[in-house]
N, C-alpha and C. Protein backbone atom coordinates (compact mmCIF):
# COMPACT_ATOMS: atom_id res chain seq x y z
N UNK A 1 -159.98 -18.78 47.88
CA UNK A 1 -158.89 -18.60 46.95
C UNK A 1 -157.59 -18.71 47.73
N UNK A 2 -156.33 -18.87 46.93
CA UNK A 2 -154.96 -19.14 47.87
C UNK A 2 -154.25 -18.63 46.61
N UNK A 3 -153.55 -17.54 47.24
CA UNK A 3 -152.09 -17.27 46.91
C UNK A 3 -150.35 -18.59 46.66
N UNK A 4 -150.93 -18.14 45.60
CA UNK A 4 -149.97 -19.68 44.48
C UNK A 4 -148.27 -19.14 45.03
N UNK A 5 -147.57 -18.09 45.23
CA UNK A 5 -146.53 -17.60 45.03
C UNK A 5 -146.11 -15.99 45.45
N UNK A 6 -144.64 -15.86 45.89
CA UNK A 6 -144.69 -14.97 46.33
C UNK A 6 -144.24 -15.10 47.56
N UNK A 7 -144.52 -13.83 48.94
CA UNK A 7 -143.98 -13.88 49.72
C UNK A 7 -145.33 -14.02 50.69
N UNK A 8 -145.90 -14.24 50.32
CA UNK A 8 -147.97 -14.72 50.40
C UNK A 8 -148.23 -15.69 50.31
N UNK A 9 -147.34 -16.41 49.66
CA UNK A 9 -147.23 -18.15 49.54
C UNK A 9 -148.56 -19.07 50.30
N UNK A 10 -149.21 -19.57 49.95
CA UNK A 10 -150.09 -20.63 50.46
C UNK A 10 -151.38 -20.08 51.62
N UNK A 11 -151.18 -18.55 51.85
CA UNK A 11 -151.77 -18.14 52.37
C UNK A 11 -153.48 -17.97 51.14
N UNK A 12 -154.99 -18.56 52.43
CA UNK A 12 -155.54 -18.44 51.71
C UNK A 12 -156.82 -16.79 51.78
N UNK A 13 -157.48 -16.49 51.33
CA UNK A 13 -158.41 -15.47 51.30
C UNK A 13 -159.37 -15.22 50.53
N UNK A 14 -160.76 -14.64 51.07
CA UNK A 14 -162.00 -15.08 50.84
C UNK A 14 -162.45 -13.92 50.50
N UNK A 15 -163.00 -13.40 49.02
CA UNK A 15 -163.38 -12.43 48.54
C UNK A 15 -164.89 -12.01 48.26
N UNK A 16 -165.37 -11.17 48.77
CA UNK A 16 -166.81 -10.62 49.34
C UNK A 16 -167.69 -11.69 48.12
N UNK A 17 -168.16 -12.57 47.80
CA UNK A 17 -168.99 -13.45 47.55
C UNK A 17 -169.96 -12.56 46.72
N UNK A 18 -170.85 -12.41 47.69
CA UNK A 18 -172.31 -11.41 47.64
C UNK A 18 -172.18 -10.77 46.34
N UNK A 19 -171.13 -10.17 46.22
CA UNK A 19 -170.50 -8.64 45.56
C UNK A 19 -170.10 -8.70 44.53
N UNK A 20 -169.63 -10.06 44.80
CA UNK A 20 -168.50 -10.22 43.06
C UNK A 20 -168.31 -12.18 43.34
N UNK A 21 -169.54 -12.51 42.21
CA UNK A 21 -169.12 -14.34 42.54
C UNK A 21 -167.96 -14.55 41.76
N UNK A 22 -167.51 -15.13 42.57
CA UNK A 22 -165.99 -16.42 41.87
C UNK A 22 -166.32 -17.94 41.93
N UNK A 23 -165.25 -18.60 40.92
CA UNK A 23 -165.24 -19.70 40.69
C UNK A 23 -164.01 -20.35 40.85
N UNK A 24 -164.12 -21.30 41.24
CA UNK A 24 -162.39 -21.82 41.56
C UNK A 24 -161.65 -21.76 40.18
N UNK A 25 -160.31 -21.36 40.36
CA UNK A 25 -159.40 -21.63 39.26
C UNK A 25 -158.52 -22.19 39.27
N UNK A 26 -157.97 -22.99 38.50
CA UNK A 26 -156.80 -23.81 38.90
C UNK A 26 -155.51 -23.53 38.90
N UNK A 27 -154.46 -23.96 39.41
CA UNK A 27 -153.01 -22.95 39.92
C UNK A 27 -152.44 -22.81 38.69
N UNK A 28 -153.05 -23.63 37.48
CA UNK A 28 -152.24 -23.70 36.11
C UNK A 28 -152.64 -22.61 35.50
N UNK A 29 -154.53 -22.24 35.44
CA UNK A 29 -154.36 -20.78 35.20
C UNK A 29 -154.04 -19.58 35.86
N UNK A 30 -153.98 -19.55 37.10
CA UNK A 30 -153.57 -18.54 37.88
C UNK A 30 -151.82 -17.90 37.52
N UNK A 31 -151.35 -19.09 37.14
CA UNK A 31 -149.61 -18.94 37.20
C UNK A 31 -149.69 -18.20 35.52
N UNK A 32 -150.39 -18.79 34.83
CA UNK A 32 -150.49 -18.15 33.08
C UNK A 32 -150.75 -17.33 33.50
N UNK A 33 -152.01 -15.85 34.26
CA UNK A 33 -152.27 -15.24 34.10
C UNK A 33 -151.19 -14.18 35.11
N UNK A 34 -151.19 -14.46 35.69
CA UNK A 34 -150.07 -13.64 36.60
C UNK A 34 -148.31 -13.40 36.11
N UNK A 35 -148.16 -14.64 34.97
CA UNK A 35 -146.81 -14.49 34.15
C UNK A 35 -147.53 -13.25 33.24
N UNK A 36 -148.96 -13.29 32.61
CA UNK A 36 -148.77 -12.39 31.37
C UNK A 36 -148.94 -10.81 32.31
N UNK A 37 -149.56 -10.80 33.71
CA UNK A 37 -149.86 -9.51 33.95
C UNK A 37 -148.66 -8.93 34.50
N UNK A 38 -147.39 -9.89 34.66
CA UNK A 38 -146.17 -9.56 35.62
C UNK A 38 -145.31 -8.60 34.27
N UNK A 39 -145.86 -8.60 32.71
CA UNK A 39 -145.12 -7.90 31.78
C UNK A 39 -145.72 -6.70 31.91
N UNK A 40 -146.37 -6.19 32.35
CA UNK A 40 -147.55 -5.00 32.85
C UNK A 40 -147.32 -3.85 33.89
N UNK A 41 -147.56 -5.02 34.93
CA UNK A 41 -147.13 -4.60 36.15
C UNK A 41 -146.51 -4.88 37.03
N UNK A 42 -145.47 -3.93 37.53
CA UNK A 42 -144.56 -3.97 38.58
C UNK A 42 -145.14 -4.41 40.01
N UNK A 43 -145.09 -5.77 39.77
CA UNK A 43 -145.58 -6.31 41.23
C UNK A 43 -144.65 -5.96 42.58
N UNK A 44 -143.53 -5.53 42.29
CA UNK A 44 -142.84 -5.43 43.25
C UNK A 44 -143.18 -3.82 44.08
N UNK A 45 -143.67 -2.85 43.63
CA UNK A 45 -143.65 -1.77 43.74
C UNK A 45 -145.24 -1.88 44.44
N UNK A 46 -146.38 -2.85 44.72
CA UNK A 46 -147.65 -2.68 44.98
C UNK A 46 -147.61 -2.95 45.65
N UNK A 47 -148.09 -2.41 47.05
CA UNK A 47 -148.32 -2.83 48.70
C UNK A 47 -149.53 -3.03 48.55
C-alpha cells in the first residue's frame, strides 16, 4: 500500500497480510474515501 498525500506522501507500507488480507485500491478510491472520512476526523490532531 502507499500513502497518496499528506506529509507521508509516496511513502509505501505493508500491512500484516496473514491477519487482515488486502486488495489493491486505486488512488481514485483512496482520495474519495479519505475526503469523506476527513468530515469525521481530525486528521490533523492523530499521531
Amino acid at each position: 500500500m502507499r500513502i497518496i498525500g499528506g506529509k507521508f506522501k509516496g511513502r509505501k507500507f505493508f500491512p500484516p497480510a496473514k491477519n487482515w488480507p488486502t486488495r489493491p485500491t486505486t488512488d481514485f478510491s483512496k482520495e474519495g474515501l479519505f475526503n469523506i472520512l476527513n468530515n469525521y476526523i481530525d486528521f490533523e490532531s492523530v499521531k
